[in-house]
N, C-alpha and C. Protein backbone atom coordinates (compact mmCIF):
# COMPACT_ATOMS: atom_id res chain seq x y z
N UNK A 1 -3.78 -4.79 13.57
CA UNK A 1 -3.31 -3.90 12.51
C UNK A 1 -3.26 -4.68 11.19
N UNK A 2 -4.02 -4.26 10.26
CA UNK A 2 -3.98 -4.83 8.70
C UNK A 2 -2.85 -4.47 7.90
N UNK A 3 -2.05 -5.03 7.09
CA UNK A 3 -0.95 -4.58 6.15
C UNK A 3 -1.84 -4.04 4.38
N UNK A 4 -1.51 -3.49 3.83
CA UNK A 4 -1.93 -3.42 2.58
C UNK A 4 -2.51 -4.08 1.66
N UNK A 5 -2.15 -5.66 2.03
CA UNK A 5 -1.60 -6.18 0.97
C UNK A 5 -3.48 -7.37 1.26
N UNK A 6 -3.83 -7.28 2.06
CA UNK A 6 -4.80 -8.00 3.01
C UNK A 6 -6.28 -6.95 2.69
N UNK A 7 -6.10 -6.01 2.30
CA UNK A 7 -7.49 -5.23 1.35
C UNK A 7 -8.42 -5.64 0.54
N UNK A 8 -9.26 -5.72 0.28
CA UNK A 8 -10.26 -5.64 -0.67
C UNK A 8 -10.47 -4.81 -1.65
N UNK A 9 -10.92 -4.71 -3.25
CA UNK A 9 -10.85 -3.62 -3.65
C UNK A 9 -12.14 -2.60 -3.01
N UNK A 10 -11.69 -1.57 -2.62
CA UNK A 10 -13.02 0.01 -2.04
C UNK A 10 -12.22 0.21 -0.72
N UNK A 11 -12.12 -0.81 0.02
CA UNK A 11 -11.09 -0.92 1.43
C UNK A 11 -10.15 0.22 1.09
N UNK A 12 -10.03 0.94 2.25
CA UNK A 12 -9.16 1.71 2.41
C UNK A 12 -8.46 1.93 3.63
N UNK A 13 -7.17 2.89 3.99
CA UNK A 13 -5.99 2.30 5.14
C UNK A 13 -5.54 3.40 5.00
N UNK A 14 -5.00 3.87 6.26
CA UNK A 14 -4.64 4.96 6.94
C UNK A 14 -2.89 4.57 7.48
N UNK A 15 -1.79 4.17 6.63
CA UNK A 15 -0.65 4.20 6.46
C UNK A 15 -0.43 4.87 8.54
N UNK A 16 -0.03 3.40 9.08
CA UNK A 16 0.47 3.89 9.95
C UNK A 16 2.33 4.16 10.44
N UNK A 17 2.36 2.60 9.49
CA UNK A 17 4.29 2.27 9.31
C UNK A 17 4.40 1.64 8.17
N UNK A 18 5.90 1.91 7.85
CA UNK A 18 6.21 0.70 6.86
C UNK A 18 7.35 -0.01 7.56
N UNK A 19 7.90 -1.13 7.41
CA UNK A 19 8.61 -1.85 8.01
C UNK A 19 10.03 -1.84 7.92
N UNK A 20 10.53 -0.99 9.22
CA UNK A 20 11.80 -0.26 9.20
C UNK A 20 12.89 -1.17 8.60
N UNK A 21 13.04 -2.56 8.21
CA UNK A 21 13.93 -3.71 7.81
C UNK A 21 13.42 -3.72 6.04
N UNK A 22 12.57 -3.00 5.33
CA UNK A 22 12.40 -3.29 4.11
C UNK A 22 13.24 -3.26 2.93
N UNK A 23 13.40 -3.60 2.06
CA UNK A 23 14.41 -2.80 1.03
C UNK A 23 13.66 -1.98 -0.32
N UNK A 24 12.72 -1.93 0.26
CA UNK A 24 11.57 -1.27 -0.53
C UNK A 24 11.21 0.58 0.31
N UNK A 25 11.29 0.25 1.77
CA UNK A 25 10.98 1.72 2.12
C UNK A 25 10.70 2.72 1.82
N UNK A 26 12.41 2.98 1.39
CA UNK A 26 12.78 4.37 0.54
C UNK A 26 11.73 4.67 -0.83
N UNK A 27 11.74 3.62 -1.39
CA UNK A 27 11.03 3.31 -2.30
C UNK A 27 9.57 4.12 -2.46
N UNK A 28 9.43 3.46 -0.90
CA UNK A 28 7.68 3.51 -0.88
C UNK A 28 7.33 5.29 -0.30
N UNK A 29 8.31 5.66 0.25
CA UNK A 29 8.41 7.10 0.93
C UNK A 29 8.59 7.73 -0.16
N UNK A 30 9.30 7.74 -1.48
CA UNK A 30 9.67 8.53 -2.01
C UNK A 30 8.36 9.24 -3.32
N UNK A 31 7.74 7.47 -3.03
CA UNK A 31 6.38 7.36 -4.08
C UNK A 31 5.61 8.36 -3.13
N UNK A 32 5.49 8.57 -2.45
CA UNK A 32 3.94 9.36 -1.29
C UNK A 32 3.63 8.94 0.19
N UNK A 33 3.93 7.19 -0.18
CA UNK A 33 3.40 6.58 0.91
C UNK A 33 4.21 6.72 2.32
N UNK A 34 3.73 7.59 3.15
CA UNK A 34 4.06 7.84 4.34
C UNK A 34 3.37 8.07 5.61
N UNK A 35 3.70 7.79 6.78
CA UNK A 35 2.62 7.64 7.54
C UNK A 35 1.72 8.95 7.60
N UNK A 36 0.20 8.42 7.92
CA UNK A 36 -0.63 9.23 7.97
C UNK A 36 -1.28 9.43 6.89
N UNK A 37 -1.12 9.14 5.67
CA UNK A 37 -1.57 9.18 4.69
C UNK A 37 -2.69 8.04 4.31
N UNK A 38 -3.71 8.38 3.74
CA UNK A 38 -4.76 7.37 3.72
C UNK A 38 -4.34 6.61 2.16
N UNK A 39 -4.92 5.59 1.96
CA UNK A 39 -4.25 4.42 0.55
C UNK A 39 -5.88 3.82 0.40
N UNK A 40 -6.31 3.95 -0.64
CA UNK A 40 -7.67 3.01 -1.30
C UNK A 40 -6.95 1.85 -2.25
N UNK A 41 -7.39 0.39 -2.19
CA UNK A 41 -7.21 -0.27 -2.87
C UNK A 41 -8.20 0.12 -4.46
N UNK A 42 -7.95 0.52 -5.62
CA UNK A 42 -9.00 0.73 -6.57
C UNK A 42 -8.83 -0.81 -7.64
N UNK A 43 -7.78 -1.79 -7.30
CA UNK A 43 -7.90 -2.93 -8.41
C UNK A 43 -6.86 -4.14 -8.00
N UNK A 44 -7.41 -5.21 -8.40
CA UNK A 44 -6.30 -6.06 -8.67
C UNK A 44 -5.97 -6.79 -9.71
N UNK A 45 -4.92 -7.44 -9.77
CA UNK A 45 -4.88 -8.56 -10.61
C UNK A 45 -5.73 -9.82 -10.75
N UNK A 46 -5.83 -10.41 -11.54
CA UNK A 46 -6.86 -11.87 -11.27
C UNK A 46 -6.08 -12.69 -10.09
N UNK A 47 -4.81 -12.63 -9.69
CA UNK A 47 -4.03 -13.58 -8.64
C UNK A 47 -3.80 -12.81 -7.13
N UNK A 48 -4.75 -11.40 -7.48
CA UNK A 48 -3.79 -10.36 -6.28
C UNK A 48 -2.84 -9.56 -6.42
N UNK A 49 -2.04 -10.15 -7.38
CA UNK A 49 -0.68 -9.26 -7.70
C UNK A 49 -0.27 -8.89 -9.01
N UNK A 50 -0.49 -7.98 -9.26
CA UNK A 50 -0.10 -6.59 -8.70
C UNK A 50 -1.18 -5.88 -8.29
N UNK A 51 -1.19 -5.05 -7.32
CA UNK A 51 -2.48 -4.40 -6.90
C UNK A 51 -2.86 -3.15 -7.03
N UNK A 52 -3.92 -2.20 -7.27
CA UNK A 52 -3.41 -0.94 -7.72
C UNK A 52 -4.23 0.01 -6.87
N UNK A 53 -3.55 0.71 -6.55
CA UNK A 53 -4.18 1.68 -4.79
C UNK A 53 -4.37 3.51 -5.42
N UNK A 54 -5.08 4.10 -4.57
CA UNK A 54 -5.23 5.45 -4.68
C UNK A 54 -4.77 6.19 -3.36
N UNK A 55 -3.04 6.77 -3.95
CA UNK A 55 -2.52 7.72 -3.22
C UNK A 55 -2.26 8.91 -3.77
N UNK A 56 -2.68 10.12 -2.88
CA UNK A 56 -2.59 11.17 -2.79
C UNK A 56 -3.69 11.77 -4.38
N UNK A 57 -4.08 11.22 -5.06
CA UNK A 57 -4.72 11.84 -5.92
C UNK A 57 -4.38 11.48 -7.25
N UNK A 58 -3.55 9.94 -7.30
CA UNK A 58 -2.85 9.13 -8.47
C UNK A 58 -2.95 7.50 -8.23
N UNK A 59 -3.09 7.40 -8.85
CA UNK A 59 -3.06 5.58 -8.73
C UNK A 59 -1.52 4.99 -9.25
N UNK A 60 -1.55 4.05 -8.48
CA UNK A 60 -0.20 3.60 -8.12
C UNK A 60 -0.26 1.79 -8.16
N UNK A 61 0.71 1.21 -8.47
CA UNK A 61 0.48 -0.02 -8.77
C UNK A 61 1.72 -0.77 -8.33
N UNK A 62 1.16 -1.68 -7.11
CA UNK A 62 2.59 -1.75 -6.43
C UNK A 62 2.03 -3.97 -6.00
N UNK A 63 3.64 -4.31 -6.21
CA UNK A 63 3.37 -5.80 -6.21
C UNK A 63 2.96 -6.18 -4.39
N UNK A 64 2.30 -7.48 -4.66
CA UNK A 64 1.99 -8.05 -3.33
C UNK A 64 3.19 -8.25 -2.23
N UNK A 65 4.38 -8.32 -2.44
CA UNK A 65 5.53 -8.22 -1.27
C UNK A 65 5.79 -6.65 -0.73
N UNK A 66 5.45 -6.02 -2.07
CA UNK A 66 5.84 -4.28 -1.20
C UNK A 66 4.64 -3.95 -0.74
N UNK A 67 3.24 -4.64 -0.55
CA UNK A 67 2.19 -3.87 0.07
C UNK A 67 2.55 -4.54 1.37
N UNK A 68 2.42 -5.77 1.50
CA UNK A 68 2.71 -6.53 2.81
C UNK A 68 3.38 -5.83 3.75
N UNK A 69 4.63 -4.49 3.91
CA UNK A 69 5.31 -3.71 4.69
C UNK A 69 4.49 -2.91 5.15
N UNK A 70 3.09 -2.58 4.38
CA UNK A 70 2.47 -1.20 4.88
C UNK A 70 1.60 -1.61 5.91
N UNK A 71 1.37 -1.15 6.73
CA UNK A 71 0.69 -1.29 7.94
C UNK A 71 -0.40 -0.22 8.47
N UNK A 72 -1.45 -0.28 8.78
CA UNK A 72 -2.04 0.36 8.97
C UNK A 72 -3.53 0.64 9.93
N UNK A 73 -4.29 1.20 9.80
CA UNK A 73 -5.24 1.21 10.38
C UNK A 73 -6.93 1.32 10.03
């Protein structure tokens, strides 16, 4: 299972969990990201971080510790 954060930019991930111990979760549920939902990496930073993904039909720009929770397929 790949986490988010481990993408390429075009790579894309099919949100299977996020990591029930996060303090980001809520966070990340409230943005879209929930299981079942597919996530495209569309950019990064020159270091990786911050990275910027395509959910639900918006781009979203989320740092390298809160992608690391997403898990997927």
């Amino acid at each position: 299972m790949n986490t988010l954060d481990q993408l390429s930019i075009g790579e894309k991930i099919k949100v299977k969990s996020i990591e029930k111990d996060s303090a980001v979760k809520r966070k990340l549920l409230d943005m879209g990201i929930t299981p079942g939902v597919e996530l495209k990496v569309t950019g990064k930073a020159p270091f990786g971080d911050p990275l910027e993904i395509l959910v639900r039909g918006y781009k979203l720009t989320l740092r390298k510790d809160e992608a690391k929770v997403i898990s997927g397929e």
